[in-house]
Protein backbone atom coordinates (compact mmCIF):
# COMPACT_ATOMS: atom_id res chain seq x y z
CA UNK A 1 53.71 -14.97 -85.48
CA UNK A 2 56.33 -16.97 -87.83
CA UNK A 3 55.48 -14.14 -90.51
CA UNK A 4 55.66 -11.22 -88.14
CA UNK A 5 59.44 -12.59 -86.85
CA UNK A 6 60.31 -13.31 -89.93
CA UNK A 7 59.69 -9.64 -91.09
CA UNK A 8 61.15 -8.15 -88.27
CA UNK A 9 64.53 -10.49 -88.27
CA UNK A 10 64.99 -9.30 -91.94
CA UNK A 11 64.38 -5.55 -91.04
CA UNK A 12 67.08 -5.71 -88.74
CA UNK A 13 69.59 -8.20 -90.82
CA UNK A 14 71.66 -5.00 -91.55
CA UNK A 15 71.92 -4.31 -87.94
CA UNK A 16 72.90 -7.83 -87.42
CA UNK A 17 75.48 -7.93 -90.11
CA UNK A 18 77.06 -4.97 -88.49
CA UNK A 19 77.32 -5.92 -84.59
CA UNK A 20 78.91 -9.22 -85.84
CA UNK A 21 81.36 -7.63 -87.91
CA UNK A 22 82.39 -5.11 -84.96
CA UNK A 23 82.73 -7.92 -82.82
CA UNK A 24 84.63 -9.83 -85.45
CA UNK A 25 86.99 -7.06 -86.00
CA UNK A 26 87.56 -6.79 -81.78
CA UNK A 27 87.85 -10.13 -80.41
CA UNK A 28 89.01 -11.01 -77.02
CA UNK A 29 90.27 -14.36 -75.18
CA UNK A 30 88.67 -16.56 -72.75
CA UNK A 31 88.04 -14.63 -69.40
CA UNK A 32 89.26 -11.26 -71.35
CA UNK A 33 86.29 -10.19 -73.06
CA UNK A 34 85.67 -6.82 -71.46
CA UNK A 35 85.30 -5.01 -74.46
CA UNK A 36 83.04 -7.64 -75.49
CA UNK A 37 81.01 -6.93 -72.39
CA UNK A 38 81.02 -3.32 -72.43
CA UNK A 39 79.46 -3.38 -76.31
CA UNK A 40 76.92 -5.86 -75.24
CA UNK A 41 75.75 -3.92 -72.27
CA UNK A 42 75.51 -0.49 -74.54
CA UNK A 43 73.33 -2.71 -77.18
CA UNK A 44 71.34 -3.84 -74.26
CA UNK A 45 70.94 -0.62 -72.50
CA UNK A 46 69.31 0.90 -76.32
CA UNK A 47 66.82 -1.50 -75.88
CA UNK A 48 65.76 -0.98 -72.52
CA UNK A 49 67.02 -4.50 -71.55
CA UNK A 50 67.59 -4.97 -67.70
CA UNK A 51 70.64 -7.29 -67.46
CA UNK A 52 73.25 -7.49 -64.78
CA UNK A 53 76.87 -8.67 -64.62
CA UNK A 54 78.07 -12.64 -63.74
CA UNK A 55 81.11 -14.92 -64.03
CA UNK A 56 83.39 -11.59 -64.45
CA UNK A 57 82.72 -10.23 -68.04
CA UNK A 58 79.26 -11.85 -68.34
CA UNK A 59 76.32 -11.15 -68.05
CA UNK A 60 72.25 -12.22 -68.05
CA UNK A 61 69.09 -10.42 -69.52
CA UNK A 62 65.76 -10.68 -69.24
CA UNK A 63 62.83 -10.04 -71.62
CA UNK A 64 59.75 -10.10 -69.36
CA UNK A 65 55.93 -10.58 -71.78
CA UNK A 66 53.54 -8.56 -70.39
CA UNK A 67 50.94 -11.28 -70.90
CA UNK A 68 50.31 -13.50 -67.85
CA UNK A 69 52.53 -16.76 -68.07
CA UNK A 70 55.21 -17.55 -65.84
CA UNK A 71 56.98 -20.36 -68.25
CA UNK A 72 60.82 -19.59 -68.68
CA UNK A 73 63.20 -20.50 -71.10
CA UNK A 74 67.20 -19.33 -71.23
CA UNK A 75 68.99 -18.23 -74.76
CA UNK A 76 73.00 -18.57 -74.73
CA UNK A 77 75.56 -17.26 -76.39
CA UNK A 78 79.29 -17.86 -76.20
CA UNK A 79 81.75 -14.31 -76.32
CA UNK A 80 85.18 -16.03 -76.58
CA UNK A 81 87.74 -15.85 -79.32
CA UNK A 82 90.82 -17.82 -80.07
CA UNK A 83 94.47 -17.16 -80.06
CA UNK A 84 94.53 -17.72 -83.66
CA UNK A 85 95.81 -15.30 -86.34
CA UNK A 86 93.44 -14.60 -88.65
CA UNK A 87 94.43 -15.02 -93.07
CA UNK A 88 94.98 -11.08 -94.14
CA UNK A 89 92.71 -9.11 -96.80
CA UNK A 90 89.52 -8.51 -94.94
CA UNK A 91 88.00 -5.40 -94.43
CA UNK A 92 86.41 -7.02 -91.38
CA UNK A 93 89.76 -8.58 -90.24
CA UNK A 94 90.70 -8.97 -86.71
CA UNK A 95 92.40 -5.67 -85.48
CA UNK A 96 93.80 -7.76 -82.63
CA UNK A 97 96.85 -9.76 -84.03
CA UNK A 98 97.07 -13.43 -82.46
CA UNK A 99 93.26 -13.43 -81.86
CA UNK A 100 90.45 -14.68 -84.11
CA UNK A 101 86.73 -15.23 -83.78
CA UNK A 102 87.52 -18.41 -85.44
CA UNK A 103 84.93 -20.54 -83.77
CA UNK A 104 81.87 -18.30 -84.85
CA UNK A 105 81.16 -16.69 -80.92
CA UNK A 106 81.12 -13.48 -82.92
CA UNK A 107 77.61 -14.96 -84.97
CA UNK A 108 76.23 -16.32 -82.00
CA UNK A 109 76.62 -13.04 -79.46
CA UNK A 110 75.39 -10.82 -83.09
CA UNK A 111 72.32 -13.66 -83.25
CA UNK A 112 71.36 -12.94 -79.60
CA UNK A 113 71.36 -9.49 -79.44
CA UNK A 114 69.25 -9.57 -82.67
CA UNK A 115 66.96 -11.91 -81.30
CA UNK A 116 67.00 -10.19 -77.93
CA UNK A 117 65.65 -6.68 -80.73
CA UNK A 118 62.74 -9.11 -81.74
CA UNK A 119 61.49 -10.07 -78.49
CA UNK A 120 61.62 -7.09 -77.19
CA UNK A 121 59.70 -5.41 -79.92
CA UNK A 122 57.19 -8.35 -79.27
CA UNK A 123 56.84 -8.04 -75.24
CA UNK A 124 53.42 -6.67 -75.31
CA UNK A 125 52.08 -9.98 -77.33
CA UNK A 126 53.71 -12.89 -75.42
CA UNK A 127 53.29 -14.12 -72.23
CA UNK A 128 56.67 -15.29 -69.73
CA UNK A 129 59.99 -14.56 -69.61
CA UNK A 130 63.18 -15.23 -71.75
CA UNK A 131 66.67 -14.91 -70.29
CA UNK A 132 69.53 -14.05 -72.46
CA UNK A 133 72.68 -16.06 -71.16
CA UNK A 134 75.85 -13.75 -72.69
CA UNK A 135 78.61 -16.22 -71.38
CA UNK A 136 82.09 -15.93 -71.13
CA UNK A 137 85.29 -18.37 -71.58
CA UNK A 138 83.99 -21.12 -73.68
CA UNK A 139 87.28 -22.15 -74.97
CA UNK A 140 88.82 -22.60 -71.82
CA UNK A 141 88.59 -24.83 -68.70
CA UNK A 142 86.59 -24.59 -66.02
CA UNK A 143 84.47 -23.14 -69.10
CA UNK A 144 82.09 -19.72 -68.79
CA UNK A 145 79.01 -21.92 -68.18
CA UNK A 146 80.28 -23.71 -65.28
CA UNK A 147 80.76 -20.12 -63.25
CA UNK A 148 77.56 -18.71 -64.53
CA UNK A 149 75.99 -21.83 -63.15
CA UNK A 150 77.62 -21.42 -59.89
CA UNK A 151 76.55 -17.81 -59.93
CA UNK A 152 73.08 -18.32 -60.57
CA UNK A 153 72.40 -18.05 -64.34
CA UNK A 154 69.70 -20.98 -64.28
CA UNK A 155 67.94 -19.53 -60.74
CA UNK A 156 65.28 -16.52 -60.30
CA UNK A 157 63.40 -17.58 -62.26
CA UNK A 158 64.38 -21.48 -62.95
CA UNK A 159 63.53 -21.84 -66.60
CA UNK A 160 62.23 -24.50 -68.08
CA UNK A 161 64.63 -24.96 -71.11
CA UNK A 162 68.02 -23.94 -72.20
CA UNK A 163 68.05 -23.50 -75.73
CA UNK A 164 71.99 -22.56 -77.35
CA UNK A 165 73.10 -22.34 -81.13
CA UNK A 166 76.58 -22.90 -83.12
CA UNK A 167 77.78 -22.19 -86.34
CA UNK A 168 78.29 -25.47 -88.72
CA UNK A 169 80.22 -24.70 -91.90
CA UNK A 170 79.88 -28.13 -92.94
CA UNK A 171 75.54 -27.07 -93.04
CA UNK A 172 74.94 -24.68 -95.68
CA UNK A 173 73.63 -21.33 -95.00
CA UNK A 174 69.63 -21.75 -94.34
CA UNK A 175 69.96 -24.64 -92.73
CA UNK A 176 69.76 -25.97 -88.99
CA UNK A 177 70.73 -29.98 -87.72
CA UNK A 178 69.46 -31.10 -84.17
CA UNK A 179 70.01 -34.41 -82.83
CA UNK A 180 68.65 -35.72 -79.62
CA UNK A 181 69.82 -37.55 -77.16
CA UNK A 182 73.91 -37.59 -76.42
CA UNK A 183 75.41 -35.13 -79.10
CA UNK A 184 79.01 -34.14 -77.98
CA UNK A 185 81.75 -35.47 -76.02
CA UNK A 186 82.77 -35.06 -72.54
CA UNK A 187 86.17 -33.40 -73.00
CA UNK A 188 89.34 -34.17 -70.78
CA UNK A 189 93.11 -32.73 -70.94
CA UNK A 190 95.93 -35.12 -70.43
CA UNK A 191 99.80 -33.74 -69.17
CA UNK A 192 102.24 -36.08 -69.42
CA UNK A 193 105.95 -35.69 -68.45
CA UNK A 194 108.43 -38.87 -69.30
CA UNK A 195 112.23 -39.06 -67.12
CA UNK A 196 114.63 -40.77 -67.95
CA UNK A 197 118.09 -40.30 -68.10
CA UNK A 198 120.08 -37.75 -70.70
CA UNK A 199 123.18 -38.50 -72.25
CA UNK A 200 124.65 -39.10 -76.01
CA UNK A 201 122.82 -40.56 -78.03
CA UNK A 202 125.78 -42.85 -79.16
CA UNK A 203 126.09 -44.41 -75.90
CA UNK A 204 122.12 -45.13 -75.61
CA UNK A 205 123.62 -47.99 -73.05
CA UNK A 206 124.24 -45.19 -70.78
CA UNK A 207 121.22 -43.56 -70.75
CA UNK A 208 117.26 -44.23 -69.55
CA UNK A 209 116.04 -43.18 -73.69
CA UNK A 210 112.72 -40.83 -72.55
CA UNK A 211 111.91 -40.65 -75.65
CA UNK A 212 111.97 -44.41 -76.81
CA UNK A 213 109.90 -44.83 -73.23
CA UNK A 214 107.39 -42.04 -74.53
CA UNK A 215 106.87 -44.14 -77.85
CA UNK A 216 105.69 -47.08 -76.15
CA UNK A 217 103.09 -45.34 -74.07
CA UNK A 218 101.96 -43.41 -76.94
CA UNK A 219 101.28 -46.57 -78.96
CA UNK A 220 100.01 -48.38 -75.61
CA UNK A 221 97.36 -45.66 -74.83
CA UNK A 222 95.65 -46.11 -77.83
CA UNK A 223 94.74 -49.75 -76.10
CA UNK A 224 92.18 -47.77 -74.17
CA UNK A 225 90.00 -46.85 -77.35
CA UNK A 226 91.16 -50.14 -79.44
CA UNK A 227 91.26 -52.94 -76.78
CA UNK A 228 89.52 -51.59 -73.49
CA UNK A 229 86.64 -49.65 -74.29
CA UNK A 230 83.26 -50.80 -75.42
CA UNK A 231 83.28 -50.62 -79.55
CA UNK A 232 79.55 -49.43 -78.89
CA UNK A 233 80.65 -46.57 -76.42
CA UNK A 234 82.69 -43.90 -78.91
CA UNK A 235 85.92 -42.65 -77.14
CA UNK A 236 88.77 -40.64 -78.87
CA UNK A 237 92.70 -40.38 -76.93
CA UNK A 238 94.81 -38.55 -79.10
CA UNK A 239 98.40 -37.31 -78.55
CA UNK A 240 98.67 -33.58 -80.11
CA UNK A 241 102.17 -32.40 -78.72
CA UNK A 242 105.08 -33.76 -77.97
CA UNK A 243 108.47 -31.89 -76.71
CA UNK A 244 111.38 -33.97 -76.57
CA UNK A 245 114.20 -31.30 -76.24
CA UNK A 246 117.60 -33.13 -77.63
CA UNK A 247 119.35 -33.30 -80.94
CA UNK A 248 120.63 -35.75 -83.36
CA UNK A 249 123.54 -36.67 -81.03
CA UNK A 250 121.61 -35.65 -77.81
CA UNK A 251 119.04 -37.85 -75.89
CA UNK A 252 116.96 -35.89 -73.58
CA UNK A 253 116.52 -36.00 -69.68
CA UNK A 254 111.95 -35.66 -70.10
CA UNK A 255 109.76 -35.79 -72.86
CA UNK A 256 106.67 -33.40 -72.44
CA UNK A 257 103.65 -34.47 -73.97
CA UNK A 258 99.56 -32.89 -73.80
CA UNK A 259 96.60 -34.92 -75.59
CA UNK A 260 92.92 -35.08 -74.77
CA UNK A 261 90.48 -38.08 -74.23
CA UNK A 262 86.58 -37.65 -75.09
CA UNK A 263 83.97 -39.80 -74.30
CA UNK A 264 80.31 -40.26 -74.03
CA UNK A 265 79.84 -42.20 -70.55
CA UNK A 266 80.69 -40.75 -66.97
CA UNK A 267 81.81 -44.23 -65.32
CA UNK A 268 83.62 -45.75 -68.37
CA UNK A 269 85.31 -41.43 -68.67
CA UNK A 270 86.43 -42.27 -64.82
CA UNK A 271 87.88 -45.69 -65.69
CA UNK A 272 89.64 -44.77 -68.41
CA UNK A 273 91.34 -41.80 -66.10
CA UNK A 274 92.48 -44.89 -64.15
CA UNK A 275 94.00 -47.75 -67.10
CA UNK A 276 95.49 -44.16 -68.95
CA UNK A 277 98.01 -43.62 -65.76
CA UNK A 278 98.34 -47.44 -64.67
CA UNK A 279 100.09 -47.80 -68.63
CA UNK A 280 102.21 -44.86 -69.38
CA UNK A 281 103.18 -45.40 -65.29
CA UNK A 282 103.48 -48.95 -65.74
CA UNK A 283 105.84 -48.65 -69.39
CA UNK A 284 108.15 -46.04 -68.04
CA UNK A 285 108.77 -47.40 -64.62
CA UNK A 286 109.45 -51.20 -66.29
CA UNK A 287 112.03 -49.73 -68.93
CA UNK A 288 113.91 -47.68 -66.07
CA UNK A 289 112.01 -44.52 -66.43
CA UNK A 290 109.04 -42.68 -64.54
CA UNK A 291 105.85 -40.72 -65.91
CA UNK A 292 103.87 -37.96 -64.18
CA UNK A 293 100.00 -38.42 -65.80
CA UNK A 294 97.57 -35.92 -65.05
CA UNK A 295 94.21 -35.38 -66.58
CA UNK A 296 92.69 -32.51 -65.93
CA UNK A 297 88.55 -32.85 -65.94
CA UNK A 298 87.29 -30.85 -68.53
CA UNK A 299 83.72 -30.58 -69.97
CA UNK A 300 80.89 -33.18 -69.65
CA UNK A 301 79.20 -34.87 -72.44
CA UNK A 302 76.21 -32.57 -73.75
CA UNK A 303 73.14 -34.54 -74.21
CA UNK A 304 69.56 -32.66 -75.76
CA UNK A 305 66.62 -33.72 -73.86
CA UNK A 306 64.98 -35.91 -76.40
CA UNK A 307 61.39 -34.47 -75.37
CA UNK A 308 62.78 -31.01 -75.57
CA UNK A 309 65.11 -31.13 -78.40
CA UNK A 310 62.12 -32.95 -80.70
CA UNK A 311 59.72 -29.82 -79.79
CA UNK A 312 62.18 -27.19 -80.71
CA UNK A 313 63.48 -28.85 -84.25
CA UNK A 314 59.36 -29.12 -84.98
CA UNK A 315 59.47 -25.04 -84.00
CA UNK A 316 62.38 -24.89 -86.70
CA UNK A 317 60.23 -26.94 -89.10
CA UNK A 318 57.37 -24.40 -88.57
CA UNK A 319 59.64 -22.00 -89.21
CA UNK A 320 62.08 -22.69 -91.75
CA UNK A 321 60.69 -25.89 -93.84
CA UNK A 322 61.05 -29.70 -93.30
CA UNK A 323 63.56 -29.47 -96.08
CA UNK A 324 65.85 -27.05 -93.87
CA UNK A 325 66.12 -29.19 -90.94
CA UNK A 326 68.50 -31.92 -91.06
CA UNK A 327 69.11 -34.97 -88.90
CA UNK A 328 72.97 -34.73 -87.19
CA UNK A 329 75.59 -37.46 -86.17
CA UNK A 330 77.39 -37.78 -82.78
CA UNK A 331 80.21 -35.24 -82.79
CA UNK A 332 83.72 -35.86 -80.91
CA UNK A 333 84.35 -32.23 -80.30
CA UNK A 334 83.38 -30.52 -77.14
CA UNK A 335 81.09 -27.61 -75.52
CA UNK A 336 80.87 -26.45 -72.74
CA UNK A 337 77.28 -25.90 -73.33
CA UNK A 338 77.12 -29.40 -71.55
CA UNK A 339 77.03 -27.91 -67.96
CA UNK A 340 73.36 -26.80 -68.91
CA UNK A 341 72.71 -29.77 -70.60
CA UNK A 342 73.43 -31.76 -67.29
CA UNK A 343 71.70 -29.11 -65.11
CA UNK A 344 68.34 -28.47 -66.68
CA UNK A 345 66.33 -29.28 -70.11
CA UNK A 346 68.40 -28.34 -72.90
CA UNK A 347 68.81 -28.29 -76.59
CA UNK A 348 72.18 -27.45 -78.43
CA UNK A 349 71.56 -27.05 -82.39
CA UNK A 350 73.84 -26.42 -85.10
CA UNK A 351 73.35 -23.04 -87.58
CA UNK A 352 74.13 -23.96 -91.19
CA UNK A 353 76.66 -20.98 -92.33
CA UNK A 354 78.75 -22.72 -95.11
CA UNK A 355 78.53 -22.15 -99.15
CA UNK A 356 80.89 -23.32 -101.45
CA UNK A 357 79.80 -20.92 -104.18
CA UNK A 358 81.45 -18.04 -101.76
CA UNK A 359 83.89 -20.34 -101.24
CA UNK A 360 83.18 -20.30 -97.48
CA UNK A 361 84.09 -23.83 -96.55
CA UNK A 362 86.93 -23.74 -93.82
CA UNK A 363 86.33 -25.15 -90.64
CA UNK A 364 85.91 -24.12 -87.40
CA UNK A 365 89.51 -23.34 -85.68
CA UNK A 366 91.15 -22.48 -88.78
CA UNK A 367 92.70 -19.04 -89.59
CA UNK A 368 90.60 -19.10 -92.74
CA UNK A 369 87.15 -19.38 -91.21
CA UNK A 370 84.36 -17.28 -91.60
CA UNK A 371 80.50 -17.76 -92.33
CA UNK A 372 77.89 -16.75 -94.86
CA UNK A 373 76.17 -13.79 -93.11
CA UNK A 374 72.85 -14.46 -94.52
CA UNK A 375 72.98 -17.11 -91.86
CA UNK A 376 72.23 -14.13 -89.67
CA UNK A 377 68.87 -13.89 -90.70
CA UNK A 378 68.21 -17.45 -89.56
CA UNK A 379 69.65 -17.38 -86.22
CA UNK A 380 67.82 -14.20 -85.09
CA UNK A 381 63.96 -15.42 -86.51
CA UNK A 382 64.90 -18.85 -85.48
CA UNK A 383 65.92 -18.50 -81.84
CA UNK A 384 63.09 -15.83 -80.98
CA UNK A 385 60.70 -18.32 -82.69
CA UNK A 386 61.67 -21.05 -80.53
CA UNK A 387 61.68 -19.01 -77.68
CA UNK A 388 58.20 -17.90 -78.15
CA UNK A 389 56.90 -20.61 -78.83
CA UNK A 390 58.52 -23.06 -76.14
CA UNK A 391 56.90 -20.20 -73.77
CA UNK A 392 53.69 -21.45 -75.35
CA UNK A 393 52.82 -18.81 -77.52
């Protein structure tokens, strides 16, 4: 079988190459991917792959074996771009100004429908049924998952494992990383808004100084990683933008700031909610101020079934060689791959696409990002190797 995929995922590497590069070339935001939709449906509908429409603009296939098993397993892929604009000079460029595959979604929907070509070829030689999760609005809360979920995506039939890959510059091309156990943060949004009292900025004894007030709490909320949290629990509160709207001579009425706080444990996530608001509240309101604090929930922590996740990085052993499979680290960033992880048996791995001799090193994010494509020969075999033989065969 390993041979036989193998053969087959080179055959239609070309093919591969291609529907990534269209994709690449027409990406579309969170919640906007219609085209998106529409091109995965028409690559569907050539196979003669039954699928029907969820969460908006995505959708859920299913390969059905025509030998007896009724085992289940779930393949996802993430659609989303970002609102990034892509360097210039590639003749696979984004044609859509301000909006960049820049977080690989373009590899991962490409990988599916490739491996969705395999399995399908295959049908008549494996038993049970694989269902291709096409999922929309990664990038953006509530997060694609969570409505597919809510729609149904992991019902009729319940499968048995959730199996989802991402693109890892920082792996070289031909190589996969797993990790078991908790892998990536939960992932929470944080809106603060500082008043005080605006005024000139040579008469600060005049004036409630938002921005001196916004200082303080930004230094004081980093107590909640430093001071309050457990040094064995890893947490992350950073500050990425802050608006304070006056000039050299001008103090400002409000400061405006966003940041995010990640964590790996529910009740210590909900606590920290709590100590974030009771300091920045506490600072402004004692130096003559006040502070509106709201965190908005985002993503849960994604954790890979350690029975699961050690089965499927033995399939990639089988597949690709010990000395392809590497061991991975915990990982701040979020996914909102999670909301599978925390509903059913799941497994999250990371698809090597970096080389430094192509000079294909940027990370994920970036408006220089791309990935090897002979990568795409990996994630195809790989993921319809898994999925065969999680479903036993």
């Amino acid at each position: 079988m390993k041979n036989t995929i193998g053969v087959l995922a080179t055959q239609i590497y070309e093919k591969t190459v291609a529907r990534r590069r269209h994709l690449h070339q027409h990406p579309e935001l969170s919640f906007e991917e219609y085209q998106t939709s529409a091109f995965v449906k028409a690559e569907l509908e050539r196979l003669a792959i039954p699928y029907r429409p969820m969460a908006n603009t995505g959708l859920v296939a299913q390969i059905v074996g025509e030998q007896p098993s009724d085992r289940v397993v779930a393949l996802r892929a993430d659609m989303d771009a970002l609102p990034i604009t892509e360097v210039e000079g590639r003749e696979y460029g984004s044609k859509h100004r301000g909006v960049m595959h820049a977080c690989g979604h373009d590899a991962h929907t490409a990988s599916l429908l490739g491996t969705a070509d395999i399995l399908q070829s295959l049908k008549a030689n494996f038993g049970g049924t694989v269902k291709l999760i096409f999922q929309p609005g990664e990038e953006r809360l509530p997060g694609g998952a969570s409505l597919m979920i809510k729609e149904g995506v992991l019902q009729n039939p319940i499968p048995q494992a959730v199996i989802g890959q991402h693109v890892m510059p920082l792996i070289p091309a031909g190589k996969v990383g797993f990790r078991a156990g908790k892998y990536m943060a939960s992932t929470d949004e944080l809106y603060i808004t500082v008043k005080g009292k605006g005024g000139h900025g040579a008469q600060p004894q005049q004036n409630i100084d938002p921005v001196v007030i916004t200082a303080h709490i930004i230094t004081a909320l980093q107590q909640v990683v430093s001071r309050i949290a457990d040094p064995k629990m890893p947490s992350v509160l950073s500050i990425g933008k802050v608006i304070a709207n006056g000039a050299t001579n001008v103090i400002p009425n409000e400061v405006y700031m966003e940041g995010t706080f990640r964590t790996f444990d529910e009740k210590w996530r909900k606590e920290a909610h709590v100590r974030m608001q009771k300091i920045a509240v506490g600072i402004a309101e004692s130096m003559g101020g006040t502070c509106d604090f709201e965190v908005r929930v985002g993503y849960p922590f994604l954790v890979n079934e350690e029975k699961l996740t050690a089965r499927v990085k033995g399939y990639a052993e089988e597949f690709l060689g010990k000395e392809n499979v590497i061991d991975l680290d915990l990982w701040l960033a979020g996914e909102d791959f999670a909301y599978y992880s925390q509903a059913a048996d799941a497994c999250f791995y990371r698809l090597g696409t970096g080389n430094e001799a192509k000079g294909i090193t940027s990370a994920v994010h970036t408006p220089t990002f791309d990935i090897d494509e002979s990568a795409l020969a990996v994630s195809t075999g790989l993921m319809a190797y898994i999925a065969l033989r999680q479903l036993g065969n």
